[in-house]
PDB file of N, CA and C in Angstrom:
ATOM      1  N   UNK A   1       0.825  -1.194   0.000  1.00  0.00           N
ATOM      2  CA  UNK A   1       0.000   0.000   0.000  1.00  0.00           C
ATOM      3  C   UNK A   1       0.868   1.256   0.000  1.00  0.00           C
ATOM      4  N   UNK A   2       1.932   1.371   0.453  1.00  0.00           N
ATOM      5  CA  UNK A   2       2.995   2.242   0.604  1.00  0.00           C
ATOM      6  C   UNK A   2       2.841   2.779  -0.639  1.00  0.00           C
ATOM      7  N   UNK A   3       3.278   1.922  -1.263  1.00  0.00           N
ATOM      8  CA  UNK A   3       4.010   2.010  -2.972  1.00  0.00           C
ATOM      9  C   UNK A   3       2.464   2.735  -3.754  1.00  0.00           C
ATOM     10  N   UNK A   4       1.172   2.502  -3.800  1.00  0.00           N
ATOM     11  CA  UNK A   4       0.163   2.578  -4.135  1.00  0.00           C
ATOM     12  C   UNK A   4      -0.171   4.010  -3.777  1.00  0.00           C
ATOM     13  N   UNK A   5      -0.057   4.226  -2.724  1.00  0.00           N
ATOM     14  CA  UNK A   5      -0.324   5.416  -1.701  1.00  0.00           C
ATOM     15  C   UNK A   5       0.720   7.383  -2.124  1.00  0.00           C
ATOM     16  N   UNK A   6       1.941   6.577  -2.987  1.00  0.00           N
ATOM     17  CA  UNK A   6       3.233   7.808  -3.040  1.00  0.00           C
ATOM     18  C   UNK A   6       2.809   7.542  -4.913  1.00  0.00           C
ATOM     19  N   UNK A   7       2.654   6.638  -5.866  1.00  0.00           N
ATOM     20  CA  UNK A   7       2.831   6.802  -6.986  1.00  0.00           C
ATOM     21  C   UNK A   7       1.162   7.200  -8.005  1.00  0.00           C
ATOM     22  N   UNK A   8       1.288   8.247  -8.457  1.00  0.00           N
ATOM     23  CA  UNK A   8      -0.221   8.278  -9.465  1.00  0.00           C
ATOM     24  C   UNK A   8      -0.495   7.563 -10.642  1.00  0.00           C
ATOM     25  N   UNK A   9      -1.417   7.135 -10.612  1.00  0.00           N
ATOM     26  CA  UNK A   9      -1.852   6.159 -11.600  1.00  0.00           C
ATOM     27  C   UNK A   9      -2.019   6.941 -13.070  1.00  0.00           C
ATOM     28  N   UNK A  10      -1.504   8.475 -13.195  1.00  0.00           N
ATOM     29  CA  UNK A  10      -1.772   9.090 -14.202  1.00  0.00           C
ATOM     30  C   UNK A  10      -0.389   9.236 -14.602  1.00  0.00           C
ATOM     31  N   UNK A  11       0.627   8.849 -14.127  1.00  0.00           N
ATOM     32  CA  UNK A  11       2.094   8.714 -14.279  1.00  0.00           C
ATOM     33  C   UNK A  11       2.232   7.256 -15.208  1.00  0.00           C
ATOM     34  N   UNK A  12       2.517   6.719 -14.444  1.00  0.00           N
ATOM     35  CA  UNK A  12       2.235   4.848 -14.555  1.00  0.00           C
ATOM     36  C   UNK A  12       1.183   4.006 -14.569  1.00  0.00           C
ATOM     37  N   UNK A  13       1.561   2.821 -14.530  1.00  0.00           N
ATOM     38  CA  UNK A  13       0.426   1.916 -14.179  1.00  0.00           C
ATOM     39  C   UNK A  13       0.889   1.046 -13.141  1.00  0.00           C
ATOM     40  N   UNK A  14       0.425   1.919 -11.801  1.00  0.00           N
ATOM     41  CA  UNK A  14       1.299   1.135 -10.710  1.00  0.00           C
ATOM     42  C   UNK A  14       0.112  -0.417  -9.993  1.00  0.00           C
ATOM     43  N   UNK A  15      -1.038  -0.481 -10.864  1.00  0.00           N
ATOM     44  CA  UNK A  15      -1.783  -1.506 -10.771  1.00  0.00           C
ATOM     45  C   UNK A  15      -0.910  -2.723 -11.013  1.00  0.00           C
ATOM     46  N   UNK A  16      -0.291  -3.090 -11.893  1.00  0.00           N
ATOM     47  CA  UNK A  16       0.419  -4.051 -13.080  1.00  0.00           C
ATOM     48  C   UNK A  16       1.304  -3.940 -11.907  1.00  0.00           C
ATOM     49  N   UNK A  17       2.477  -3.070 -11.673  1.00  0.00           N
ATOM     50  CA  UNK A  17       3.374  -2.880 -10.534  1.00  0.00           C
ATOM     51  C   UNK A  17       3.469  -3.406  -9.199  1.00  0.00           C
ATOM     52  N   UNK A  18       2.253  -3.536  -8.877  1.00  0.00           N
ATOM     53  CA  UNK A  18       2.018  -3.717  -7.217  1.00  0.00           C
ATOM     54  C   UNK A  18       1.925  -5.313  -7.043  1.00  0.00           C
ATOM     55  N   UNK A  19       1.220  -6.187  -8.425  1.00  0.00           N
ATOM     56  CA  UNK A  19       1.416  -7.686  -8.471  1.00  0.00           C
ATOM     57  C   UNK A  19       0.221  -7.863  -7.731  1.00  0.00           C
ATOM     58  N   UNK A  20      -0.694  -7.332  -7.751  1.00  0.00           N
ATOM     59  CA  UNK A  20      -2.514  -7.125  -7.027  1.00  0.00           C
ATOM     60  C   UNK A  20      -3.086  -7.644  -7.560  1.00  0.00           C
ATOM     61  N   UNK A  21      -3.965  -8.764  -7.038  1.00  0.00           N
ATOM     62  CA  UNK A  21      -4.967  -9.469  -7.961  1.00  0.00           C
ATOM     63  C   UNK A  21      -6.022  -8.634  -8.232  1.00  0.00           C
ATOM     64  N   UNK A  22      -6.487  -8.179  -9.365  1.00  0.00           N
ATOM     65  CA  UNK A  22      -8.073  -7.437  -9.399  1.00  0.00           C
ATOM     66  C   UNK A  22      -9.242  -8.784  -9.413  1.00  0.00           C
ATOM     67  N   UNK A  23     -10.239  -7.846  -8.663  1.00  0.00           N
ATOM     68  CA  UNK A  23     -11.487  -9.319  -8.523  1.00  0.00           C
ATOM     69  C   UNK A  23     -12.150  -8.142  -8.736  1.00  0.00           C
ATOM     70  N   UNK A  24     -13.647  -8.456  -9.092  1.00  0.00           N
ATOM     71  CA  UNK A  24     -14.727  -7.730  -8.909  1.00  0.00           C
ATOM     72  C   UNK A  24     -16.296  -7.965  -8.140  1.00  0.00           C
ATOM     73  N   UNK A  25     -16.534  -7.083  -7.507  1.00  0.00           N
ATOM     74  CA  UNK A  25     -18.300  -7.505  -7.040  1.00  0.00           C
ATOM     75  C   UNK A  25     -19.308  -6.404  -8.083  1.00  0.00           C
ATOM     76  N   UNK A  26     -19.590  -6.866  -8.952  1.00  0.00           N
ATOM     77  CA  UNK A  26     -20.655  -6.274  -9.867  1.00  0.00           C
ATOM     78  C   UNK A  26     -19.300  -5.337 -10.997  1.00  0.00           C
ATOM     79  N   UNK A  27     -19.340  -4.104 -10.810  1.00  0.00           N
ATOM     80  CA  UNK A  27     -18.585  -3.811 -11.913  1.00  0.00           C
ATOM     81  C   UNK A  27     -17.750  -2.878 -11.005  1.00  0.00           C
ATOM     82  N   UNK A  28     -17.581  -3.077  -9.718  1.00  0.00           N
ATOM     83  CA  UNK A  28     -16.361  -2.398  -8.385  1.00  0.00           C
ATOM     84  C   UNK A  28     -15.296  -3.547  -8.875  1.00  0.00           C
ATOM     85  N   UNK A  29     -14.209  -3.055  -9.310  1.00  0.00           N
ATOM     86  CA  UNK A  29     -12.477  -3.394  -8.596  1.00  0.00           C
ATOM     87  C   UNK A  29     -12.160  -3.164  -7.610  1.00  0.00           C
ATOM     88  N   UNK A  30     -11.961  -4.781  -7.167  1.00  0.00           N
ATOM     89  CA  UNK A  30     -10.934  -4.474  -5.435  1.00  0.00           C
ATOM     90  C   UNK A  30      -9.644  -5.347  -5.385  1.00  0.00           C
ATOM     91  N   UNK A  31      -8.954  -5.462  -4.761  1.00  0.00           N
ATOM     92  CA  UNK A  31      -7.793  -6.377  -4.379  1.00  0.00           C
ATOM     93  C   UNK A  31      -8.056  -7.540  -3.916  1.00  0.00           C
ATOM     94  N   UNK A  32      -7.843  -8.541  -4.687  1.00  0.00           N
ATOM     95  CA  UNK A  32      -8.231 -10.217  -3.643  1.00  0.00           C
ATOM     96  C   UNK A  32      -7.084 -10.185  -2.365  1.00  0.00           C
ATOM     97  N   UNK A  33      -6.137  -9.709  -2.557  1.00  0.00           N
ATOM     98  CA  UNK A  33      -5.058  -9.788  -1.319  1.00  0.00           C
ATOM     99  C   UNK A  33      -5.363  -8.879  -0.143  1.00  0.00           C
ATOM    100  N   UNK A  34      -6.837  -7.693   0.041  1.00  0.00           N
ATOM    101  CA  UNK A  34      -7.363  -6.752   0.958  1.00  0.00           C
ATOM    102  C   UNK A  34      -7.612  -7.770   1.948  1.00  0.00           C
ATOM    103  N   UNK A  35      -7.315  -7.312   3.029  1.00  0.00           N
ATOM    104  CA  UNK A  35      -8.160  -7.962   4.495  1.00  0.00           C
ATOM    105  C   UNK A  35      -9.440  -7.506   4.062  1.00  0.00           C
ATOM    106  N   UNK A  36      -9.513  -6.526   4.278  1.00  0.00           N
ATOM    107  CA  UNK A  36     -11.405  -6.016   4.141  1.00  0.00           C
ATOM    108  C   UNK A  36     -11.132  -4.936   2.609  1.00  0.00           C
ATOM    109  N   UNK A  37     -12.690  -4.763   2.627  1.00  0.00           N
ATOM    110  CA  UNK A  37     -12.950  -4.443   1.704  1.00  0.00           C
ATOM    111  C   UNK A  37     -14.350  -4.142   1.739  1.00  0.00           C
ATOM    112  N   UNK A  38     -14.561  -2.697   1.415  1.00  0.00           N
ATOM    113  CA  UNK A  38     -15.945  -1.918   1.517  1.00  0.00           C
ATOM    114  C   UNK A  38     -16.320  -1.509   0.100  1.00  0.00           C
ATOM    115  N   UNK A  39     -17.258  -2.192  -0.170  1.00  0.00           N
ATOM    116  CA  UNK A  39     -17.585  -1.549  -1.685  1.00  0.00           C
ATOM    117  C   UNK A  39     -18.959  -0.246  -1.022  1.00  0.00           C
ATOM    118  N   UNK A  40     -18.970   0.609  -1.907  1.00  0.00           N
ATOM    119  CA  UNK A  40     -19.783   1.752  -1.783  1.00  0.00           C
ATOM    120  C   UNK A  40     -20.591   2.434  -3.277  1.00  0.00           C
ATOM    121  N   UNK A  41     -21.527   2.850  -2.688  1.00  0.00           N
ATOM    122  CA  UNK A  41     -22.778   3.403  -4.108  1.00  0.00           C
ATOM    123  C   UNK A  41     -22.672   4.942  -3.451  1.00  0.00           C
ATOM    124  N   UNK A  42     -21.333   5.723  -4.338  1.00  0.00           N
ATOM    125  CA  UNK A  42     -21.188   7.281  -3.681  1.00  0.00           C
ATOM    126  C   UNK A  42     -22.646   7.938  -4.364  1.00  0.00           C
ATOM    127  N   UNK A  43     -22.844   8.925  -2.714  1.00  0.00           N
ATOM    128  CA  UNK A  43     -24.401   9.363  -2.504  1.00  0.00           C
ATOM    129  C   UNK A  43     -23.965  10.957  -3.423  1.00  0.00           C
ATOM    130  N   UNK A  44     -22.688  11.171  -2.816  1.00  0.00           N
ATOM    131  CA  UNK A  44     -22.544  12.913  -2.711  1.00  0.00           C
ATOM    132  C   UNK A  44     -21.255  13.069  -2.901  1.00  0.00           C
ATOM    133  N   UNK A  45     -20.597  14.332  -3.560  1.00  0.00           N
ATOM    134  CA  UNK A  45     -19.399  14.738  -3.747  1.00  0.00           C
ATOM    135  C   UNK A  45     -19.221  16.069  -3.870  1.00  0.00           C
ATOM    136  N   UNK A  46     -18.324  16.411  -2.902  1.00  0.00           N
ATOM    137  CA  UNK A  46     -17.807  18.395  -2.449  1.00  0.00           C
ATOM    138  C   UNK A  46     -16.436  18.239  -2.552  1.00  0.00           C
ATOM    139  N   UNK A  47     -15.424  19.124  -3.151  1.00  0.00           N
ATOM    140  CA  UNK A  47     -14.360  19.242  -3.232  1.00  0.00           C
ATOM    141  C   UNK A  47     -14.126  20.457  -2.048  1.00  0.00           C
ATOM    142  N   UNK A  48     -13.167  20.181  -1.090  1.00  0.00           N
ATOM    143  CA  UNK A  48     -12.916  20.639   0.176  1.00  0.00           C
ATOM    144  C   UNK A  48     -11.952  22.038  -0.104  1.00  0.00           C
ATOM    145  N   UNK A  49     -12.632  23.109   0.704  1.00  0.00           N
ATOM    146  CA  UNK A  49     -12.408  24.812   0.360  1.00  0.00           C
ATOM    147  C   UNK A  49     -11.710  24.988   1.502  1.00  0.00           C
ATOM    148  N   UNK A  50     -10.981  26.280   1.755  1.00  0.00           N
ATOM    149  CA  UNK A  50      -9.784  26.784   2.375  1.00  0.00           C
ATOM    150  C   UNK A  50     -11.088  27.226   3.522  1.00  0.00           C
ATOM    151  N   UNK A  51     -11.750  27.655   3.099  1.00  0.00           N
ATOM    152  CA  UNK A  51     -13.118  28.698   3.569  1.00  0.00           C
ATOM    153  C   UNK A  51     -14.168  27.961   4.382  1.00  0.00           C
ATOM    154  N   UNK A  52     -14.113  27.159   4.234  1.00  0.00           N
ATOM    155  CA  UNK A  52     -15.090  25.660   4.639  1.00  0.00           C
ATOM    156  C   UNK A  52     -14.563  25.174   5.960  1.00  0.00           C
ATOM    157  N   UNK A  53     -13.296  25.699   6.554  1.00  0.00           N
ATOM    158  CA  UNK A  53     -12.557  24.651   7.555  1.00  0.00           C
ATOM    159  C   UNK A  53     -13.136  26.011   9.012  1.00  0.00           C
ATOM    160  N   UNK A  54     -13.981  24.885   9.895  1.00  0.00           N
ATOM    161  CA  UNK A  54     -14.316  26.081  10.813  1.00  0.00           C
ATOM    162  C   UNK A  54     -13.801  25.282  12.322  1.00  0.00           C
ATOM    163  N   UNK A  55     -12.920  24.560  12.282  1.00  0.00           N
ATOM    164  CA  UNK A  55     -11.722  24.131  13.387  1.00  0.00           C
ATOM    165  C   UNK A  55     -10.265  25.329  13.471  1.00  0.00           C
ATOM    166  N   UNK A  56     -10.435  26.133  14.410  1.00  0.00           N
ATOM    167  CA  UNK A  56      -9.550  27.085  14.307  1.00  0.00           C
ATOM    168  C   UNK A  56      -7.876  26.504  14.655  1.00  0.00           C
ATOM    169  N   UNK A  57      -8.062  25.456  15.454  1.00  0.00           N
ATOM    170  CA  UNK A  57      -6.660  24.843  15.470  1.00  0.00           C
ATOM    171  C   UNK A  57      -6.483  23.838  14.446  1.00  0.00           C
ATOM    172  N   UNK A  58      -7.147  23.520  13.171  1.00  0.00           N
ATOM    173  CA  UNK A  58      -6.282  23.063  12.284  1.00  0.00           C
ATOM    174  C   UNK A  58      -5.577  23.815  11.457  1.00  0.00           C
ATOM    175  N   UNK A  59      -4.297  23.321  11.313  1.00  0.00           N
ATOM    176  CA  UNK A  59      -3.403  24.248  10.459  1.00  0.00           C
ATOM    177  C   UNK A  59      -3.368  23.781   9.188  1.00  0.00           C
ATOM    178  N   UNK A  60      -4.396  24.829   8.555  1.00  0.00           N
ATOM    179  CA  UNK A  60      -3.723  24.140   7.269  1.00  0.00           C
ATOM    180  C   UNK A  60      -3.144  24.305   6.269  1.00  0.00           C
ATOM    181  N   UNK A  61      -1.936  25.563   6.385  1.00  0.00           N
ATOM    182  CA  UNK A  61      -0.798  25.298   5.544  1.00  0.00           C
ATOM    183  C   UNK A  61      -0.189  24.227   6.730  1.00  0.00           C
ATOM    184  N   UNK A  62       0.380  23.655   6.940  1.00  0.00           N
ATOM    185  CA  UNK A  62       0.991  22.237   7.211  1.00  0.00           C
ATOM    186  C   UNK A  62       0.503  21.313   6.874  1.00  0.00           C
ATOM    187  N   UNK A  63      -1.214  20.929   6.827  1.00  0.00           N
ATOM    188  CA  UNK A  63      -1.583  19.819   6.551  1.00  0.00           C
ATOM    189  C   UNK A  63      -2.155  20.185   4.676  1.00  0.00           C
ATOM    190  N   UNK A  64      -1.899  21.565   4.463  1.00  0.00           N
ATOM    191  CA  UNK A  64      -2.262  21.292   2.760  1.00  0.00           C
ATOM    192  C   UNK A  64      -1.327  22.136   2.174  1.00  0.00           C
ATOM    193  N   UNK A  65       0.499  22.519   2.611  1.00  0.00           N
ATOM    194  CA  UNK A  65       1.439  23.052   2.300  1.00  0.00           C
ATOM    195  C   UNK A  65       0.834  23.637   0.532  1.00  0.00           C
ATOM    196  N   UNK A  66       0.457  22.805  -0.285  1.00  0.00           N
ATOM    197  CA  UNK A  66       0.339  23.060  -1.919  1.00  0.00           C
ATOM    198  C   UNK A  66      -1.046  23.852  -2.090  1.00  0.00           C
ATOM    199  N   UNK A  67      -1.986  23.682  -0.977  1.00  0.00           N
ATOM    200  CA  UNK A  67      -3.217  24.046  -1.354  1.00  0.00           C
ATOM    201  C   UNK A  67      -4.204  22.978  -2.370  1.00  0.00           C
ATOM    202  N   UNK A  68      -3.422  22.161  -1.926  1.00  0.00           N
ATOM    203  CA  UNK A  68      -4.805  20.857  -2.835  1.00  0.00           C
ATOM    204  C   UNK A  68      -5.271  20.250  -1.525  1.00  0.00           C
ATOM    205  N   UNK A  69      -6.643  20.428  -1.888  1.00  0.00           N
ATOM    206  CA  UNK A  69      -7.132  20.083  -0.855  1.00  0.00           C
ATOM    207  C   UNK A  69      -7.851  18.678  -1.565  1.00  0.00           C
ATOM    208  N   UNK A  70      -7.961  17.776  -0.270  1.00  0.00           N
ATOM    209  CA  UNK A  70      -8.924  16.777  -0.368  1.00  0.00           C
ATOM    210  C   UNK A  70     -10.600  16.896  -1.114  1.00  0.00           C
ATOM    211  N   UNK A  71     -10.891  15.629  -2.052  1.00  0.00           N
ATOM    212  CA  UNK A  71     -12.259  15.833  -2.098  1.00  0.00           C
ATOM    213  C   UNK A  71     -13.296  14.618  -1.312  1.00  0.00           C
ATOM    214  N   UNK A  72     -14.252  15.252  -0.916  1.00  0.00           N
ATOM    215  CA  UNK A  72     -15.053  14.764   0.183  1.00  0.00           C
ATOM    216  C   UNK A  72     -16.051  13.861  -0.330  1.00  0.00           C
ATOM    217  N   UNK A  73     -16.514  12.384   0.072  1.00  0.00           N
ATOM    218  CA  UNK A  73     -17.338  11.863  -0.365  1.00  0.00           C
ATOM    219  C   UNK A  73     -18.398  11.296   0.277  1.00  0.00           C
ATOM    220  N   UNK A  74     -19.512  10.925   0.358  1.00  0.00           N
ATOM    221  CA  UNK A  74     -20.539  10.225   1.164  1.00  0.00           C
ATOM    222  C   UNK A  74     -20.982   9.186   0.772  1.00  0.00           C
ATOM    223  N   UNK A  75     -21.198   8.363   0.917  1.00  0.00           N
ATOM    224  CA  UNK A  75     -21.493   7.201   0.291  1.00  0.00           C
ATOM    225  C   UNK A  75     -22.500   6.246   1.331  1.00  0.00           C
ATOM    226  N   UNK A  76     -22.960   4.896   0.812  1.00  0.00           N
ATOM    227  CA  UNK A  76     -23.696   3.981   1.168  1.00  0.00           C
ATOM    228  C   UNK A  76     -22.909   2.867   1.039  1.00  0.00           C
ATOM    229  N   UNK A  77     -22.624   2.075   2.129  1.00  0.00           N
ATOM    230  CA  UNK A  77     -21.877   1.038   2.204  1.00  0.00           C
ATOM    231  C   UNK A  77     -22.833  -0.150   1.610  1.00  0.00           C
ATOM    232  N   UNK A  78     -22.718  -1.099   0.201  1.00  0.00           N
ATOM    233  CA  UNK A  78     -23.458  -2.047  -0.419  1.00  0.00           C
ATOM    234  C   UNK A  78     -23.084  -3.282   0.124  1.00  0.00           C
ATOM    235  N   UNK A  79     -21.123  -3.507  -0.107  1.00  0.00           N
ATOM    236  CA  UNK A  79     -20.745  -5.357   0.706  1.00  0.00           C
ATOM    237  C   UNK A  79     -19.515  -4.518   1.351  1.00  0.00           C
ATOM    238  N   UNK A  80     -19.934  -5.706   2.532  1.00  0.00           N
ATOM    239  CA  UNK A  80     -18.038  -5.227   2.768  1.00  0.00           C
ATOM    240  C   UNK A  80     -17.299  -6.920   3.141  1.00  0.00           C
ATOM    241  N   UNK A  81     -16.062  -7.394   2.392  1.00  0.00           N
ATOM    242  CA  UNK A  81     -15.728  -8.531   2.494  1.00  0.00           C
ATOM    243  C   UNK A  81     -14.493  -8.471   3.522  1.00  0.00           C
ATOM    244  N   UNK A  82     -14.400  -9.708   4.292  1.00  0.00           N
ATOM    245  CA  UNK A  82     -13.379  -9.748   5.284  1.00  0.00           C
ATOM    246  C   UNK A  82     -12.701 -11.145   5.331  1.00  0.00           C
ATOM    247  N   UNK A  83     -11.234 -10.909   4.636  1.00  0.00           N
ATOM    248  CA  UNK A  83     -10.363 -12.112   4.872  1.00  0.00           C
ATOM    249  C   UNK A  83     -10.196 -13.045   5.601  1.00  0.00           C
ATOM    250  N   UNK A  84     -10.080 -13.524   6.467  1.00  0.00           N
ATOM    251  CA  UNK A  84     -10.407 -14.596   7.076  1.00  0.00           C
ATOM    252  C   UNK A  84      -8.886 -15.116   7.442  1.00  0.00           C
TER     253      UNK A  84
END
C-alpha cells in the first residue's frame, strides 16, 4: 500500500506494478489480497475549500502546504468482504 499510496496512476500503471490481484463484485475493482474491503454506491461529492474549515486549530498550511485540498465523499456502504 505504501508504494500505491506515493505513486499516481496518471504517471504509470502502478496496478500491473504492485502484483494485485483485481477481482470484482458487480462492476467495483478491489484487491483479492485486501483484508477487508468496503464496496460503496457514492451518494454525494464536495471538493474541500480553504473557507469551509471552521476548526480554528487546524493548520492548514501544514496539513495542505500546496493548497490541494482533499475531495469529500458520502457514500452507502453495499458489501463489505473480510479475509479470514
Amino acid at each position: 500500500m505504501g508504494y500505491l499510496g506515493t505513486v499516481s496512476g496518471r504517471d504509470e500503471d502502478k496496478i500491473s506494478k504492485s502484483n494485485l490481484t483485481i477481482k470484482h463484485s458487480d462492476n467495483t475493482p478491489y484487491f483479492e489480497e485486501a483484508n477487508t474491503v468496503i464496496i460503496c454506491r457514492k451518494l454525494y461529492v464536495q471538493d474541500m475549500k480553504h473557507e469551509s474549515f471552521i476548526a480554528n486549530e487546524v493548520d492548514i498550511k501544514k496539513m495542505y502546504p500546496e493548497g490541494k485540498f482533499h475531495t469529500l465523499y458520502i457514500a452507502e456502504i453495499k458489501e463489505i468482504f473480510i479475509r479470514e
